[in-house]
C-alpha atoms as a PDB file:
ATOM      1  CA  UNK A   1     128.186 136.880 121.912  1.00  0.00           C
ATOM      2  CA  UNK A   2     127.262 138.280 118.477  1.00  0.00           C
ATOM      3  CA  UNK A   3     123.878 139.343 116.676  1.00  0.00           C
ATOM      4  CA  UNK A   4     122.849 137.098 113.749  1.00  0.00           C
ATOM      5  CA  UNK A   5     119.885 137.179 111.875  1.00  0.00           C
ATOM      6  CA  UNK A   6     117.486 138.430 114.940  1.00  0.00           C
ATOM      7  CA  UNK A   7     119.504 135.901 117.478  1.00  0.00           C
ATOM      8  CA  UNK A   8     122.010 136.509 119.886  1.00  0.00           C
ATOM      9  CA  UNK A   9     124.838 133.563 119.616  1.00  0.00           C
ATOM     10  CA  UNK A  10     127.610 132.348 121.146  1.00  0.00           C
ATOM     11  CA  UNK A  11     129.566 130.199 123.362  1.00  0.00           C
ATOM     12  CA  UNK A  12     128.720 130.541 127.284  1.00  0.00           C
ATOM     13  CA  UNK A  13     132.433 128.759 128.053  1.00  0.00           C
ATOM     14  CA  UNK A  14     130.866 124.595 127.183  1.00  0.00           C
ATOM     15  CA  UNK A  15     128.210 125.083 125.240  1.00  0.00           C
ATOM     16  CA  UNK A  16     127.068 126.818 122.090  1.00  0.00           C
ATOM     17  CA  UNK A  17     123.738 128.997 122.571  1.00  0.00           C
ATOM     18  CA  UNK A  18     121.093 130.970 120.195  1.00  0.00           C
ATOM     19  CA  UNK A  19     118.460 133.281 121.958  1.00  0.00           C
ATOM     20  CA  UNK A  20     115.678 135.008 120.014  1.00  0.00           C
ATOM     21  CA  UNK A  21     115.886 138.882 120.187  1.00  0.00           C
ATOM     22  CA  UNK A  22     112.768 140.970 119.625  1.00  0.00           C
ATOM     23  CA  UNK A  23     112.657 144.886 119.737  1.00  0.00           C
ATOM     24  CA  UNK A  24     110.765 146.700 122.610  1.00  0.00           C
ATOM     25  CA  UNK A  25     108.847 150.122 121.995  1.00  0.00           C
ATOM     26  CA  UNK A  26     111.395 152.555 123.249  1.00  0.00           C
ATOM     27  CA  UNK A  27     114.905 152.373 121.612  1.00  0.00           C
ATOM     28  CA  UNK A  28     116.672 150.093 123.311  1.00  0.00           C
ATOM     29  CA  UNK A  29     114.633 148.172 125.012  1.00  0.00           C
ATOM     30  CA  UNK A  30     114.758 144.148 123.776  1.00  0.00           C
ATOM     31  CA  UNK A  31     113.405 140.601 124.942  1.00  0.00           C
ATOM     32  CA  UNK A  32     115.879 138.073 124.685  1.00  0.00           C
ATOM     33  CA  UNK A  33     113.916 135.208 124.075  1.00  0.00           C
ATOM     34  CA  UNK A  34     114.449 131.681 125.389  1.00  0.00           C
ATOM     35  CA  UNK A  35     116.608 129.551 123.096  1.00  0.00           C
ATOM     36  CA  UNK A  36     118.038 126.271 122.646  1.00  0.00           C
ATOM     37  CA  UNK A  37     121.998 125.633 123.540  1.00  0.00           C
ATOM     38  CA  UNK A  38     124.069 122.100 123.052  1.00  0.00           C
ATOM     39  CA  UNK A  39     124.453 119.750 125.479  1.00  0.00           C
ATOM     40  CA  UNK A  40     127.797 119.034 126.161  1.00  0.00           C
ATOM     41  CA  UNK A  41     128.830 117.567 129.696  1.00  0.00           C
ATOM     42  CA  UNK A  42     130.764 120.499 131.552  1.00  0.00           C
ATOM     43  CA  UNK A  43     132.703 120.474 134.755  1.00  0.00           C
ATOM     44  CA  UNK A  44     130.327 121.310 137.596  1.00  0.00           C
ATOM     45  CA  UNK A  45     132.416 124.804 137.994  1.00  0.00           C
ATOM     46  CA  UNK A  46     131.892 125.761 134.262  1.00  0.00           C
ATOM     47  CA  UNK A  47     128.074 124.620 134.261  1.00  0.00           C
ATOM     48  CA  UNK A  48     126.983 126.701 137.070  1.00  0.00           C
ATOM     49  CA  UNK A  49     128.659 129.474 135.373  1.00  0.00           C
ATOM     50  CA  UNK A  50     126.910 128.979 132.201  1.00  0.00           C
ATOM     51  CA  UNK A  51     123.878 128.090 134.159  1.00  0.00           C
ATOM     52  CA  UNK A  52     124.016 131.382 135.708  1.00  0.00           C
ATOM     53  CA  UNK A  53     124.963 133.209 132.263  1.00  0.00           C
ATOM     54  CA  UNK A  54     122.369 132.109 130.311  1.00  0.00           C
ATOM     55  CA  UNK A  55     119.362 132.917 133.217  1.00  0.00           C
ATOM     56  CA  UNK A  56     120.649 136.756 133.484  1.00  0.00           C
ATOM     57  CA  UNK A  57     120.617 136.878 129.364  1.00  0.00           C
ATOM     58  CA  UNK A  58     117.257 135.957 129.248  1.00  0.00           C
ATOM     59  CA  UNK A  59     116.065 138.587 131.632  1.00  0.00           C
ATOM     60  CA  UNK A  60     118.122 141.155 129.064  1.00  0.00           C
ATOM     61  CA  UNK A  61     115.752 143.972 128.967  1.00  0.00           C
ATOM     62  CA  UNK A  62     117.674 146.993 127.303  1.00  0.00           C
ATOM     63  CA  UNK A  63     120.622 147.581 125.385  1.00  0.00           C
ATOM     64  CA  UNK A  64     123.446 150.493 124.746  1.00  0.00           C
ATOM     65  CA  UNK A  65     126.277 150.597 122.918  1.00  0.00           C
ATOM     66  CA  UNK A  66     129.207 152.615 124.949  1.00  0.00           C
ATOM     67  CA  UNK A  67     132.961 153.071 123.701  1.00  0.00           C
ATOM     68  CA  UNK A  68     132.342 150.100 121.360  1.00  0.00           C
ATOM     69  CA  UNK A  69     131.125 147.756 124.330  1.00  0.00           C
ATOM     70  CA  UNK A  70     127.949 146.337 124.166  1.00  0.00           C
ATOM     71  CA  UNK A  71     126.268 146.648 127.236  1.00  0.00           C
ATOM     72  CA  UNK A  72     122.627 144.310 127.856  1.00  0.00           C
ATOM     73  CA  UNK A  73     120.939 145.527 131.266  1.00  0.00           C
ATOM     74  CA  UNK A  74     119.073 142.929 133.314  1.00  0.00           C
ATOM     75  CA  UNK A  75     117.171 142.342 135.692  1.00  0.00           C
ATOM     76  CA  UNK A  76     117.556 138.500 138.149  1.00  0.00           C
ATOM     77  CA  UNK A  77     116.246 137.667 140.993  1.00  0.00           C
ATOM     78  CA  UNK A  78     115.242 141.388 142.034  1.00  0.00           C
ATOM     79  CA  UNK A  79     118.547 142.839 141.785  1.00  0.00           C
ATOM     80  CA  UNK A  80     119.620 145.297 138.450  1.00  0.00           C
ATOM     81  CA  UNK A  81     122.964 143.818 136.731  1.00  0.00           C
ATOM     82  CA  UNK A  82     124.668 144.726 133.373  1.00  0.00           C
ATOM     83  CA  UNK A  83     126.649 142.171 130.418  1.00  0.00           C
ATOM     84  CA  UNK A  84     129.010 143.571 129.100  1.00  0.00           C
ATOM     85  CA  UNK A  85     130.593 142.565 125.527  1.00  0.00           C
ATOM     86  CA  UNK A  86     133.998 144.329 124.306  1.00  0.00           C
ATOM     87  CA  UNK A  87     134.561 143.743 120.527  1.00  0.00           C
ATOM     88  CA  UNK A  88     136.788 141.072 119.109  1.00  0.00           C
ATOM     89  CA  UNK A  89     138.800 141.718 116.493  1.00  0.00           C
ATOM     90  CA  UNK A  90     139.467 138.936 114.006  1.00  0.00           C
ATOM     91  CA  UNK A  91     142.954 138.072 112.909  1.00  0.00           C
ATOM     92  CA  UNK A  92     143.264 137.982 109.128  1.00  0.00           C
ATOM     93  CA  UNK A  93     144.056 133.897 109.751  1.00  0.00           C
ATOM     94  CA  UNK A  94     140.424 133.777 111.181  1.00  0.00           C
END
């Protein structure tokens, strides 16, 4: 997952993804807004895994930063969950 240009982007394991991200009132707070993703066929175990991923980012309500780990709070189906994102450092071949 990273942040460009008011997005969050990324790979969910098959496909590539790009979600809208607009600033709540209180710091912190964000809507993840519903995005568009490519359609590559998966294996059935990978798509319910993205299929799953990409419904709890898009009930993303709040973010921190912790220890360098990005952490995007949620709430699915009634129950509270948290992302979380450790940083990826980029070889100097990358």
């Amino acid at each position: 997952l990273s942040y460009v240009d008011g997005q969050f982007v990324g790979s969910n394991g098959c496909n590539d993804y790009f979600n809208g991200v607009e600033a709540g009132t209180a710091p912190g707070d964000i809507t993840v807004v519903l995005g568009g993703a490519t359609r590559m066929a998966c294996p059935e175990t990978e798509s319910a895994i993205e299929m799953r991923y990409m419904g709890l980012l898009q009930t993303v309500n709040h973010m921190t930063i912790t220890g360098g780990e990005l952490e995007l709070y949620y709430e699915f189906e009634g129950k509270e969950g948290v992302l979380i994102f450790k940083a990826r450092v980029k070889k100097e071949t990358e």
